[in-house]
Protein backbone atom coordinates (compact mmCIF):
# COMPACT_ATOMS: atom_id res chain seq x y z
CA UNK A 1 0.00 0.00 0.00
CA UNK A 2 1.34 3.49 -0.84
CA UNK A 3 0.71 6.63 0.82
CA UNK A 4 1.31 10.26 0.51
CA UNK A 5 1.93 12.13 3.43
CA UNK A 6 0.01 15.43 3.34
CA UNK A 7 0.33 18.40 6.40
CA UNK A 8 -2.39 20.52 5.78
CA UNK A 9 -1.76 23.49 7.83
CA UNK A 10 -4.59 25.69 8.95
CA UNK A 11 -3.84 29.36 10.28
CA UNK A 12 -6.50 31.22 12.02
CA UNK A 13 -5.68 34.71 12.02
CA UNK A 14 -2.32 36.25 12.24
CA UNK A 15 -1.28 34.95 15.93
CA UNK A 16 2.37 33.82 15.42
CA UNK A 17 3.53 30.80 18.03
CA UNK A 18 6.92 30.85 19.54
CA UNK A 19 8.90 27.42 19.20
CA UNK A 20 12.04 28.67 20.92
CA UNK A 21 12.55 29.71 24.91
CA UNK A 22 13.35 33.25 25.42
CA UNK A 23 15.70 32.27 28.18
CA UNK A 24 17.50 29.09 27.22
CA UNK A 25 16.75 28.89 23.34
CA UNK A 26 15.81 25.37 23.74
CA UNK A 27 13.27 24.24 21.72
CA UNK A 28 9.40 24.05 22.98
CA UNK A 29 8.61 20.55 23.27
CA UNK A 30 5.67 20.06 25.54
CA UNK A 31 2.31 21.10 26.09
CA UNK A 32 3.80 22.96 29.27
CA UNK A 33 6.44 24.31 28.03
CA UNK A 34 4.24 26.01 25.15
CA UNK A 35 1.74 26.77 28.09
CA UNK A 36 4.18 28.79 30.16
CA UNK A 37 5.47 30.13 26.95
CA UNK A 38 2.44 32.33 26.38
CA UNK A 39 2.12 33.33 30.06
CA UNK A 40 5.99 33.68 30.57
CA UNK A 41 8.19 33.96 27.48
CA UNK A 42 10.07 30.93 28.30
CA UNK A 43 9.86 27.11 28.70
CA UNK A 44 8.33 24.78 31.66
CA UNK A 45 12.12 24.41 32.65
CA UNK A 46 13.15 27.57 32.48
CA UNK A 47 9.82 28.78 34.42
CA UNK A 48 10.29 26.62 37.27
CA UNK A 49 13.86 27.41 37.84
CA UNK A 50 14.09 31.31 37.03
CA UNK A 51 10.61 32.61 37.21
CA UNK A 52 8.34 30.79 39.57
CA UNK A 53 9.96 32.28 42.71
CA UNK A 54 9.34 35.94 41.24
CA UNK A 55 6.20 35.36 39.00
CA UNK A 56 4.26 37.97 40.89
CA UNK A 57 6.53 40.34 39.59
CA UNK A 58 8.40 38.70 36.26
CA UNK A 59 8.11 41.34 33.67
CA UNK A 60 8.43 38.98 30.23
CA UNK A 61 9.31 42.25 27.84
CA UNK A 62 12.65 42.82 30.70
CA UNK A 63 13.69 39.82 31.41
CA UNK A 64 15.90 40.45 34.13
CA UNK A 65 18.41 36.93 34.94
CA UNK A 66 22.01 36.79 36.47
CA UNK A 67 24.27 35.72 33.03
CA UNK A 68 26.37 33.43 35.55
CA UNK A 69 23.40 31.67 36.65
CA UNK A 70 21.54 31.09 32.98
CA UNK A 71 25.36 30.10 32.09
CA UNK A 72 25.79 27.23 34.60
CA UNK A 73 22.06 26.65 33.99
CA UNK A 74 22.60 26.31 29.84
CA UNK A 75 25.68 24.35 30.39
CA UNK A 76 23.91 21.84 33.02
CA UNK A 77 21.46 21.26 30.46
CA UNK A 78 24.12 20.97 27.75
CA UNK A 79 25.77 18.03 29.60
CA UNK A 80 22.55 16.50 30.31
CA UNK A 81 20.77 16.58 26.54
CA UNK A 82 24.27 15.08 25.39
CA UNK A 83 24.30 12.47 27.84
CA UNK A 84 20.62 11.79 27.46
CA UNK A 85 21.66 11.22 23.41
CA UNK A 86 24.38 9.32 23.86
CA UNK A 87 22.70 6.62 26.14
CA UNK A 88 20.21 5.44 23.10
């Protein structure tokens, strides 16, 4: 049996989604992720360990991080996503 694959893609309006964190530029992967997205500029990951603390008062146009922090935090994640790779 043969089949051709087909994406029909259906836009409604001119909303634009995001498929990259603000913070970490990982890619959006799950539902979360593209849930805190729209509240909070930035993945499920990056929410819980940058934002959640200070959502009351996390201003998504200024993000406002310590660069040594995100750093360790982007290298961390680095390490893991390589190791995770490697292992399959």
């Amino acid at each position: 049996m043969y089949i051709t694959p087909r994406i029909n893609l259906i836009m409604n309006g001119n909303k634009k989604e995001e498929f990259f964190c603000k913070i970490c530029e990982y890619c959006l992967i799950t539902g979360e992720d593209f849930e805190k997205n729209k509240k909070y500029k930035c993945c499920e990951e990056c929410f819980v360990t940058f934002v959640e603390a200070i959502k009351d008062n996390w201003d998504k146009d200024n993000m406002t991080i310590d660069k040594k922090k995100l750093q360790e935090y982007i290298y961390i994640k680095n390490k893991l996503s390589k190791k995770k790779i490697s292992l399959h």
